[in-house]
N, C-alpha and C. Protein backbone atom coordinates (compact mmCIF):
# COMPACT_ATOMS: atom_id res chain seq x y z
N UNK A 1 27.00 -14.97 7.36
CA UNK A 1 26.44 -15.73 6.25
C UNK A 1 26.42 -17.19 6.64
N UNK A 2 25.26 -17.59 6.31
CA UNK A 2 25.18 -19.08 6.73
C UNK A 2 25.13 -20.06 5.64
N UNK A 3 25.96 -21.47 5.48
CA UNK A 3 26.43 -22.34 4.66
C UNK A 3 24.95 -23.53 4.67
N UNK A 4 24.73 -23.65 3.60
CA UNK A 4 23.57 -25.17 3.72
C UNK A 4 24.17 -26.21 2.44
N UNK A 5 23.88 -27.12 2.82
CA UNK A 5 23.91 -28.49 2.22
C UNK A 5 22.38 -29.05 1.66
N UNK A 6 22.57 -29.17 0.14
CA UNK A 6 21.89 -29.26 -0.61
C UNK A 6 21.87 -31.04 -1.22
N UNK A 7 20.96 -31.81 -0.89
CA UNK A 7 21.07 -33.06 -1.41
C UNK A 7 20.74 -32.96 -2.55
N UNK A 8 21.59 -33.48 -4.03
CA UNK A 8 20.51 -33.34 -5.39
C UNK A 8 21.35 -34.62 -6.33
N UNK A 9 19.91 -35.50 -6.90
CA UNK A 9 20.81 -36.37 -7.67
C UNK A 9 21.90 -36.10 -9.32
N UNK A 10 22.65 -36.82 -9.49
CA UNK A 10 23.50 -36.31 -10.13
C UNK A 10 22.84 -35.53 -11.49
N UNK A 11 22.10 -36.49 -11.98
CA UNK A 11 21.56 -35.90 -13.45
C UNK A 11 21.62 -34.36 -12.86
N UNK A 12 20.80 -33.79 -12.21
CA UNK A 12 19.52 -32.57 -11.84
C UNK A 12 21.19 -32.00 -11.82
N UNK A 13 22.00 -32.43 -11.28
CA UNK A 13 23.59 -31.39 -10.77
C UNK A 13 24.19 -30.72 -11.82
N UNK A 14 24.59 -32.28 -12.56
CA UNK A 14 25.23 -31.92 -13.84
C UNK A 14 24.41 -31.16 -14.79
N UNK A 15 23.20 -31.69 -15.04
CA UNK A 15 22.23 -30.27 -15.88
C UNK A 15 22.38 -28.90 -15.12
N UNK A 16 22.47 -28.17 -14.07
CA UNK A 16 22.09 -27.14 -12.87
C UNK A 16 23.51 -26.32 -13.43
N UNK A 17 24.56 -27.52 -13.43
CA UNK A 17 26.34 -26.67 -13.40
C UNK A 17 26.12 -26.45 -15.06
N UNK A 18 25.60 -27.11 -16.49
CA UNK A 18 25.56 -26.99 -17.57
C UNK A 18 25.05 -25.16 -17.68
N UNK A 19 23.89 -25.30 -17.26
CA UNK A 19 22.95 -24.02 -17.28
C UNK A 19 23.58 -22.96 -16.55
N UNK A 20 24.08 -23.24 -15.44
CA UNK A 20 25.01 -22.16 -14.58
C UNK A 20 26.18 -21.51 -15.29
N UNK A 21 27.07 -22.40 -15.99
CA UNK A 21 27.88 -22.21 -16.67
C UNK A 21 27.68 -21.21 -18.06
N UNK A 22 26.17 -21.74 -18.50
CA UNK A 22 25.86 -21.00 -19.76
C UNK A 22 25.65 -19.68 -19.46
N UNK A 23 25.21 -19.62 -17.98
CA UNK A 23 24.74 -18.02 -17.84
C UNK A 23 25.56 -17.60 -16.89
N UNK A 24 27.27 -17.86 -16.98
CA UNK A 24 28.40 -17.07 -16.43
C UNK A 24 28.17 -17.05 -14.78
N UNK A 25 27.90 -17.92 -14.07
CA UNK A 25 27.61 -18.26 -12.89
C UNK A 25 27.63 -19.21 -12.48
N UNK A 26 27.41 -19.89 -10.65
CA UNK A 26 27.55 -21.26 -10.04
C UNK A 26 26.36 -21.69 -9.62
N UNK A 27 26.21 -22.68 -9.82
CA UNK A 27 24.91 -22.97 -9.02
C UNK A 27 24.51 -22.70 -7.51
N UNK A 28 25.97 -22.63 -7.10
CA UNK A 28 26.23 -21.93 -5.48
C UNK A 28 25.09 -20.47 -5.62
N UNK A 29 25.33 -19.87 -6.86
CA UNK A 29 24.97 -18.19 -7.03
C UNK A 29 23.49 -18.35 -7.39
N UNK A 30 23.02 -19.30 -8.15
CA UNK A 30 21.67 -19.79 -9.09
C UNK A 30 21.25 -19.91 -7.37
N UNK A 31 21.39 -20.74 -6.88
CA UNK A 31 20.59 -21.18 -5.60
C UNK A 31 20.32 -20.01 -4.26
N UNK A 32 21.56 -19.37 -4.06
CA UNK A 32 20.97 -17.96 -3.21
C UNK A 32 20.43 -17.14 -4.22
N UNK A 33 20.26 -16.95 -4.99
CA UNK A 33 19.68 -16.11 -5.45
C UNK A 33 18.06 -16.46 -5.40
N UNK A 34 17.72 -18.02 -5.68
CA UNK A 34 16.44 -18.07 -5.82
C UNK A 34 16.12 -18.45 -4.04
N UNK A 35 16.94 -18.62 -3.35
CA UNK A 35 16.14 -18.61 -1.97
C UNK A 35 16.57 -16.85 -1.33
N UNK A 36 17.08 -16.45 -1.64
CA UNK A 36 16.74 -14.75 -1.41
C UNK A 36 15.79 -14.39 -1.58
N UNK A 37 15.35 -14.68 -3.16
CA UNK A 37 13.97 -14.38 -3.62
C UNK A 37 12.84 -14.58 -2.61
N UNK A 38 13.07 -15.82 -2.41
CA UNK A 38 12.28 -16.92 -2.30
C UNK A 38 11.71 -16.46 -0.61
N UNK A 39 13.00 -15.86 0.66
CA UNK A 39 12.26 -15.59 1.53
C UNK A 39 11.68 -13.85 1.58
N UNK A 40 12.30 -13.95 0.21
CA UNK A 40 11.76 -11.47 0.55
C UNK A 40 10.34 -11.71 0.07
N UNK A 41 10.01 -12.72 -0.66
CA UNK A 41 8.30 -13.08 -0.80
C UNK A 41 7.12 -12.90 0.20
N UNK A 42 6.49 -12.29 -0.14
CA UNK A 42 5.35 -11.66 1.03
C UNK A 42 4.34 -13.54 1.40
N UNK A 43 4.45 -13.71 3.27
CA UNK A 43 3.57 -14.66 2.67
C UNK A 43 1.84 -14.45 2.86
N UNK A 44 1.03 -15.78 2.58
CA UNK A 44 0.21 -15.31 2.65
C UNK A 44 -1.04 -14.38 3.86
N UNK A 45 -0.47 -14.65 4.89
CA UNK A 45 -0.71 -14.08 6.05
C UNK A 45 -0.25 -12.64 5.99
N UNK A 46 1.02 -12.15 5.62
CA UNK A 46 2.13 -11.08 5.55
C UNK A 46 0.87 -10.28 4.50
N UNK A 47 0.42 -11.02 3.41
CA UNK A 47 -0.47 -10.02 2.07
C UNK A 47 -1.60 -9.70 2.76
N UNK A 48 -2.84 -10.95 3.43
CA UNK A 48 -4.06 -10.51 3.99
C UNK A 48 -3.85 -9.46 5.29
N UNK A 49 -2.74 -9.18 5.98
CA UNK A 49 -2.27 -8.81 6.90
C UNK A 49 -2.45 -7.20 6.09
N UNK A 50 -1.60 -6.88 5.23
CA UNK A 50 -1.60 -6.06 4.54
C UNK A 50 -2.51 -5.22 3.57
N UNK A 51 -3.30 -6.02 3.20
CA UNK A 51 -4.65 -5.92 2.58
C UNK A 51 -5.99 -5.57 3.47
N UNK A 52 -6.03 -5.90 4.65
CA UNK A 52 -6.47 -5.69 5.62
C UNK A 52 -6.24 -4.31 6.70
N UNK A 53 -4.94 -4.20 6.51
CA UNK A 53 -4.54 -2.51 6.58
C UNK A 53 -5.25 -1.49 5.88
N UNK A 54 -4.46 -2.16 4.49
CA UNK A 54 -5.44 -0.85 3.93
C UNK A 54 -6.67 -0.86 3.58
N UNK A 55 -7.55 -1.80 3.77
CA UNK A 55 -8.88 -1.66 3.52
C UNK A 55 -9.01 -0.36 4.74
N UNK A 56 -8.53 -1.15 5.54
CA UNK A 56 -9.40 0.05 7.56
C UNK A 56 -8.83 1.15 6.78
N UNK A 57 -7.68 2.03 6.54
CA UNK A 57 -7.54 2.84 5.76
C UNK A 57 -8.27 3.77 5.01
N UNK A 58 -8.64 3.15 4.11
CA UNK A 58 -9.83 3.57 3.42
C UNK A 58 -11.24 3.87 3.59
N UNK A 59 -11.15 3.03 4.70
CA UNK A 59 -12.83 3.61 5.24
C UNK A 59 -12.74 4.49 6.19
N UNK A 60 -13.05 5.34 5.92
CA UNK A 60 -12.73 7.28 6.43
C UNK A 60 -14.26 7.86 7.34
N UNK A 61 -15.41 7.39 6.88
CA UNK A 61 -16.53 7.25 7.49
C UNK A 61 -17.37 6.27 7.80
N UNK A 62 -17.93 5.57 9.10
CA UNK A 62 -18.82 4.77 9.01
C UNK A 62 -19.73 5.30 10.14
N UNK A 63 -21.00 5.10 9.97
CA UNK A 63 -21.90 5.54 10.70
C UNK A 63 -23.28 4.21 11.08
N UNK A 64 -23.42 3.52 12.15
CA UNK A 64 -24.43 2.66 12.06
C UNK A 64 -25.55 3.06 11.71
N UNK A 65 -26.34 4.05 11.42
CA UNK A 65 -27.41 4.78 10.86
C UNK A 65 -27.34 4.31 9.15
N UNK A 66 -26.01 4.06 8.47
CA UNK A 66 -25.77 3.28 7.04
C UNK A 66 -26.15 2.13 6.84
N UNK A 67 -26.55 1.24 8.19
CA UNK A 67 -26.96 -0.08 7.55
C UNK A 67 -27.98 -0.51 6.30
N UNK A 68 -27.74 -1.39 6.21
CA UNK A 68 -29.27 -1.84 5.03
C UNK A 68 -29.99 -2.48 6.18
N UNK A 69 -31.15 -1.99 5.45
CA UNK A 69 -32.35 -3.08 6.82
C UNK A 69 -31.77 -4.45 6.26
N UNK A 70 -32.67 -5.75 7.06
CA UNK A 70 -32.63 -7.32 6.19
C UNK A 70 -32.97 -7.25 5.23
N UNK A 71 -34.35 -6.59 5.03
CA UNK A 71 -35.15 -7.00 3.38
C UNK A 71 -34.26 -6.14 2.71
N UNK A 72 -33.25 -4.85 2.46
CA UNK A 72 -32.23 -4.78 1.64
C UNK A 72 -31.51 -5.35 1.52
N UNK A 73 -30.97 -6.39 2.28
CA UNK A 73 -29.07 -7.00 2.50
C UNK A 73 -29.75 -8.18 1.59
N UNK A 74 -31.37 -8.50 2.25
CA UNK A 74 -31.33 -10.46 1.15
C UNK A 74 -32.32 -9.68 -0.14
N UNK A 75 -32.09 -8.11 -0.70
CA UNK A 75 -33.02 -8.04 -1.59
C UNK A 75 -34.39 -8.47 -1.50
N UNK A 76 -35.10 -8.31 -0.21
CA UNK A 76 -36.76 -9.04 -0.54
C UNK A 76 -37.50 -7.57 -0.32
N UNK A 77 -38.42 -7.80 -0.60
CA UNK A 77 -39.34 -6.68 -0.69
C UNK A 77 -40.64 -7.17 -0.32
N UNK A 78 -41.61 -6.35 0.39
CA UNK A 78 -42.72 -6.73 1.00
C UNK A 78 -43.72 -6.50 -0.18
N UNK A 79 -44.34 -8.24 -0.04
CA UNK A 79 -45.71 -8.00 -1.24
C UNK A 79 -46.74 -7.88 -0.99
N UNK A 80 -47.49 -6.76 -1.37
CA UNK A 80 -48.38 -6.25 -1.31
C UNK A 80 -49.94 -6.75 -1.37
């Protein structure tokens, strides 16, 4: 387990130990708890990373014979 040093001015302390206190805990406990949280958080690379999995996943068939021509993909249609 590794120890860190937290710079915080007094007001923010003494409010932090008030609230800690109210909810039967230390701010020692308030603070790992929210950086526990804080690194089990997916980031955003970790989600598109993931999202990107399962898209390939899901696509079970592709065949280049499926394309849209151009005049389907920009919607134009030849006028007559």
């Amino acid at each position: 387990m590794k120890n860190i040093t937290v710079s915080l001015d007094d007001d923010s302390y003494r409010r932090a130990r008030i609230k800690a206190a109210t909810a039967d805990t230390s701010v020692s406990a308030l603070v790992r708890d929210f950086l526990t949280r804080f690194a089990g958080e997916e980031s955003e690379f970790e989600k598109l990373q993931r999202q990107e999995e399962e898209l390939r996943r899901s696509v079970t068939i592709f065949r280049a014979s499926d394309r849209l021509s151009r005049e389907e993909l920009h919607d134009r249609h030849a006028v007559s």
